[in-house]
C-alpha atoms as a PDB file:
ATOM      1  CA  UNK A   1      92.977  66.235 131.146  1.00  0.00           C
ATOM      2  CA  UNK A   2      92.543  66.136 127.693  1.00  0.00           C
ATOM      3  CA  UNK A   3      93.965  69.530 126.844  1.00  0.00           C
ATOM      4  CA  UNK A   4      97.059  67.275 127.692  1.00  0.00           C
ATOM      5  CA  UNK A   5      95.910  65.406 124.707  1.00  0.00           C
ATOM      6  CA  UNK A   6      95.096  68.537 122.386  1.00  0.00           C
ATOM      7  CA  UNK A   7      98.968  69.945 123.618  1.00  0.00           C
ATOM      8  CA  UNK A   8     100.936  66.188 122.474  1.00  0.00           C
ATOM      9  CA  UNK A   9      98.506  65.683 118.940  1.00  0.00           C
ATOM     10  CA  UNK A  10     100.803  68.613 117.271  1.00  0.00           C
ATOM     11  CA  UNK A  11     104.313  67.405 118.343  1.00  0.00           C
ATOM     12  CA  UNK A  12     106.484  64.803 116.976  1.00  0.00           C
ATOM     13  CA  UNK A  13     106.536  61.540 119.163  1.00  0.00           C
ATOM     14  CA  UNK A  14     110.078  60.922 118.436  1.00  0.00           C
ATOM     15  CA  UNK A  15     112.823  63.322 120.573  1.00  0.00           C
ATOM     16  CA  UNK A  16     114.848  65.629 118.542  1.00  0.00           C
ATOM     17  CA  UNK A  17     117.612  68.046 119.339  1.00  0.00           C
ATOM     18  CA  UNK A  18     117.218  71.145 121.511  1.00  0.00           C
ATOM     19  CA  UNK A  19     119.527  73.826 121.918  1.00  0.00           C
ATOM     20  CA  UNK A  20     120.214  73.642 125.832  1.00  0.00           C
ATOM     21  CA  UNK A  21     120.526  77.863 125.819  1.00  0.00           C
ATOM     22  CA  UNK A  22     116.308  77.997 124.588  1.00  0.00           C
ATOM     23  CA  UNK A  23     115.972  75.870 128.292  1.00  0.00           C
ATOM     24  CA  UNK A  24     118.782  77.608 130.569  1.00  0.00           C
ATOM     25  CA  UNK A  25     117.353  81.209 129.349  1.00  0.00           C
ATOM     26  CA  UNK A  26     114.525  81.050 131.062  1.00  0.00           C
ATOM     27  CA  UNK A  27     116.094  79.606 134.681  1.00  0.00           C
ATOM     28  CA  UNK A  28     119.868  80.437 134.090  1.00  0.00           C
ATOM     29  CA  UNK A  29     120.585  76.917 134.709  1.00  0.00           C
ATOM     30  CA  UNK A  30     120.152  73.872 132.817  1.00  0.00           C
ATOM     31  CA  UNK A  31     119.863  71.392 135.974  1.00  0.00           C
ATOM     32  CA  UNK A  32     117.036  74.122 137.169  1.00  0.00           C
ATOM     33  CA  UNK A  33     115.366  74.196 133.811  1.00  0.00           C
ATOM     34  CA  UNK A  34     115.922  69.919 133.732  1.00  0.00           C
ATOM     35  CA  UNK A  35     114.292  69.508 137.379  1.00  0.00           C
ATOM     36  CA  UNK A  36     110.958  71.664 136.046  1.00  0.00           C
ATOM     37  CA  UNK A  37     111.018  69.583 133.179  1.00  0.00           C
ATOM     38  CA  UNK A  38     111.336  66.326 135.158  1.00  0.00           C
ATOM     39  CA  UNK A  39     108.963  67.432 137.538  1.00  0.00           C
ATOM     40  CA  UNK A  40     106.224  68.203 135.292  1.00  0.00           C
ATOM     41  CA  UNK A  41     106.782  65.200 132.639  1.00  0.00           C
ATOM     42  CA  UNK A  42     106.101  63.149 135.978  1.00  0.00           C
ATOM     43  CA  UNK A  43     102.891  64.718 136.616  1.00  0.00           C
ATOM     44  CA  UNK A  44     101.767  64.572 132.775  1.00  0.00           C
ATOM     45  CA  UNK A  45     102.926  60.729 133.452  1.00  0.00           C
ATOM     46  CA  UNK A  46     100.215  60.461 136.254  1.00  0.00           C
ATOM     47  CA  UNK A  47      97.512  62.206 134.933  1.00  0.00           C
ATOM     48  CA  UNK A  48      97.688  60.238 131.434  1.00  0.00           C
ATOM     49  CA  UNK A  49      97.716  56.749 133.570  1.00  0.00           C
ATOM     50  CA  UNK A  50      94.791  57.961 135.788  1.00  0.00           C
ATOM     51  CA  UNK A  51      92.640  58.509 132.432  1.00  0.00           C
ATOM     52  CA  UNK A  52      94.063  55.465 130.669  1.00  0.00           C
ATOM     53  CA  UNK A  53      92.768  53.428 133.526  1.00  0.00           C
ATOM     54  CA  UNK A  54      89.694  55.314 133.751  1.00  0.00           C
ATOM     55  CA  UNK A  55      88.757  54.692 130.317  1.00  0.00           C
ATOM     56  CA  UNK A  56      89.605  50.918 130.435  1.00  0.00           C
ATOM     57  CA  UNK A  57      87.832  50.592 133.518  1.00  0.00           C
ATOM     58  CA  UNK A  58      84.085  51.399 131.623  1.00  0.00           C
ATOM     59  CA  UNK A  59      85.280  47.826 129.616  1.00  0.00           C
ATOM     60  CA  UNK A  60      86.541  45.347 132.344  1.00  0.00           C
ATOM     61  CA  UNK A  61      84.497  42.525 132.746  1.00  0.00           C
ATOM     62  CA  UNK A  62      85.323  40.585 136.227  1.00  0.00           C
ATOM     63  CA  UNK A  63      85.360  36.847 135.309  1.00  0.00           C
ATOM     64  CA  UNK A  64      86.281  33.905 137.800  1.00  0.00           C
ATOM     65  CA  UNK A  65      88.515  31.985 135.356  1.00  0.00           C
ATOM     66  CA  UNK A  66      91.889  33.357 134.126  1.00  0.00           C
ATOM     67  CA  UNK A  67      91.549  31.593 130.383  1.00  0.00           C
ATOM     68  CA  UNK A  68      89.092  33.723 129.828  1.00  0.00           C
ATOM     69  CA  UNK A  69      90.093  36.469 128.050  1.00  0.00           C
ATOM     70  CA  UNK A  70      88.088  38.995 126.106  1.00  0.00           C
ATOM     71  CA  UNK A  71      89.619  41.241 123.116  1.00  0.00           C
ATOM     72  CA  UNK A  72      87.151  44.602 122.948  1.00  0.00           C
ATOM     73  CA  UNK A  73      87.970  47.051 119.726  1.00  0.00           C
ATOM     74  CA  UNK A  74      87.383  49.792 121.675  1.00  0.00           C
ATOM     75  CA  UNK A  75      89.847  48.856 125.026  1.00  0.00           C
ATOM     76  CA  UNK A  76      92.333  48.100 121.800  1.00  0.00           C
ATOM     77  CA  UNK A  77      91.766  51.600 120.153  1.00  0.00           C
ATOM     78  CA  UNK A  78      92.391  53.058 123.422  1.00  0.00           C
ATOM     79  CA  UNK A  79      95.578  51.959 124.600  1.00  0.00           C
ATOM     80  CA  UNK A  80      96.465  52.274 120.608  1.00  0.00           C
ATOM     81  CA  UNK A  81      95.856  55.988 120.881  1.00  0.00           C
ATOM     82  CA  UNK A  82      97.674  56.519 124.479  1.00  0.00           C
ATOM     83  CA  UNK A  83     100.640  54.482 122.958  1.00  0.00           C
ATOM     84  CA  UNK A  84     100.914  56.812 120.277  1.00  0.00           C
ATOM     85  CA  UNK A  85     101.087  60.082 122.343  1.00  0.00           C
ATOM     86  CA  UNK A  86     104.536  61.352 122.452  1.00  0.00           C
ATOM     87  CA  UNK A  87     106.299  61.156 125.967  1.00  0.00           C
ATOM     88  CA  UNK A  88     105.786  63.238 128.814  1.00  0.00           C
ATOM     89  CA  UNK A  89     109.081  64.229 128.863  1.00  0.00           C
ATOM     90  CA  UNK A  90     108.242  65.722 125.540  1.00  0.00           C
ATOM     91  CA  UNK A  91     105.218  67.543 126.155  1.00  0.00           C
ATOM     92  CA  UNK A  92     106.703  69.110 129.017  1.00  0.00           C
ATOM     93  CA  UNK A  93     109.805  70.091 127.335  1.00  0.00           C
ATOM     94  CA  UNK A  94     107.857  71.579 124.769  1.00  0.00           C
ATOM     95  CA  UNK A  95     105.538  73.340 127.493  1.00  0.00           C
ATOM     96  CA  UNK A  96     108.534  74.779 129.241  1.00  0.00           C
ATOM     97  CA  UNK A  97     110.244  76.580 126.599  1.00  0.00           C
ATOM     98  CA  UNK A  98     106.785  77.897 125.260  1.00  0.00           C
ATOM     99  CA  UNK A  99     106.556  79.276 128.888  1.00  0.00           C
ATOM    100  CA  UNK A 100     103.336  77.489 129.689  1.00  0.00           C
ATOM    101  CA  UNK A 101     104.533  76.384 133.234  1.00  0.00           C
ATOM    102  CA  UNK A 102     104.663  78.309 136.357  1.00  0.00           C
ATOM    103  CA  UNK A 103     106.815  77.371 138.942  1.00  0.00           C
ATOM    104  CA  UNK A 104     108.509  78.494 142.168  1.00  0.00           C
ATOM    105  CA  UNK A 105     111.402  78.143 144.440  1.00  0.00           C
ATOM    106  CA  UNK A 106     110.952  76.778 148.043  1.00  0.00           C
ATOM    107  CA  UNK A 107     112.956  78.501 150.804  1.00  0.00           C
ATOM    108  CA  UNK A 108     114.664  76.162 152.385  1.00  0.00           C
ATOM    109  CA  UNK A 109     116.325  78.806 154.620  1.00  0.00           C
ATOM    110  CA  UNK A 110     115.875  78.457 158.375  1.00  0.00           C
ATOM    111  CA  UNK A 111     113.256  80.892 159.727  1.00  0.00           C
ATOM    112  CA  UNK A 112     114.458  80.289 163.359  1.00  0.00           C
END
């Protein structure tokens, strides 16, 4: 999971224009090229919330009162840095037209 990290450090958190014929030349259709995109910005989406939650985990403290509430630096620094990463819509954008994801069509053909 963190090579998901290493991928978003380089790009720009904020979205930019793209020229829709870089993402339809590899599919030879945008709503193709948009469902891969969608599809793997979902599972970036996951894995990044699994890890968050793993990481915050190591700090919770289980208390029986609700005013008590605990600020740790490091469970600050944390969500700081995950708040910072660009959106998975972004990093998978970017992975798609750099041709970093492999996908496949499902025949939904009748084999009867």
């Amino acid at each position: 999971m963190s090579d998901i990290k290493a991928k978003a450090q380089g790009l720009e958190p904020s979205v930019g224009p793209r020229d829709v014929s870089v993402l339809v030349a590899q599919t030879g259709n945008v709503y193709e090229a948009l469902a891969i995109i969608a599809k793997r910005a979902r599972q970036l989406n996951t894995e990044l919330k699994y890890e968050l939650h793993q990481k915050l985990e190591e700090f919770a403290v289980s208390s029986d009162t609700i005013e008590e509430i605990n600020e740790n630096k490091e469970q600050i620094e944390i969500s700081k840095f995950y708040e910072k990463l660009p959106n998975p819509a972004l990093i998978a954008t970017e992975e798609f037209v750099r041709g970093e994801l492999v996908y496949q069509y499902v025949d939904r053909r009748n084999k009867n």
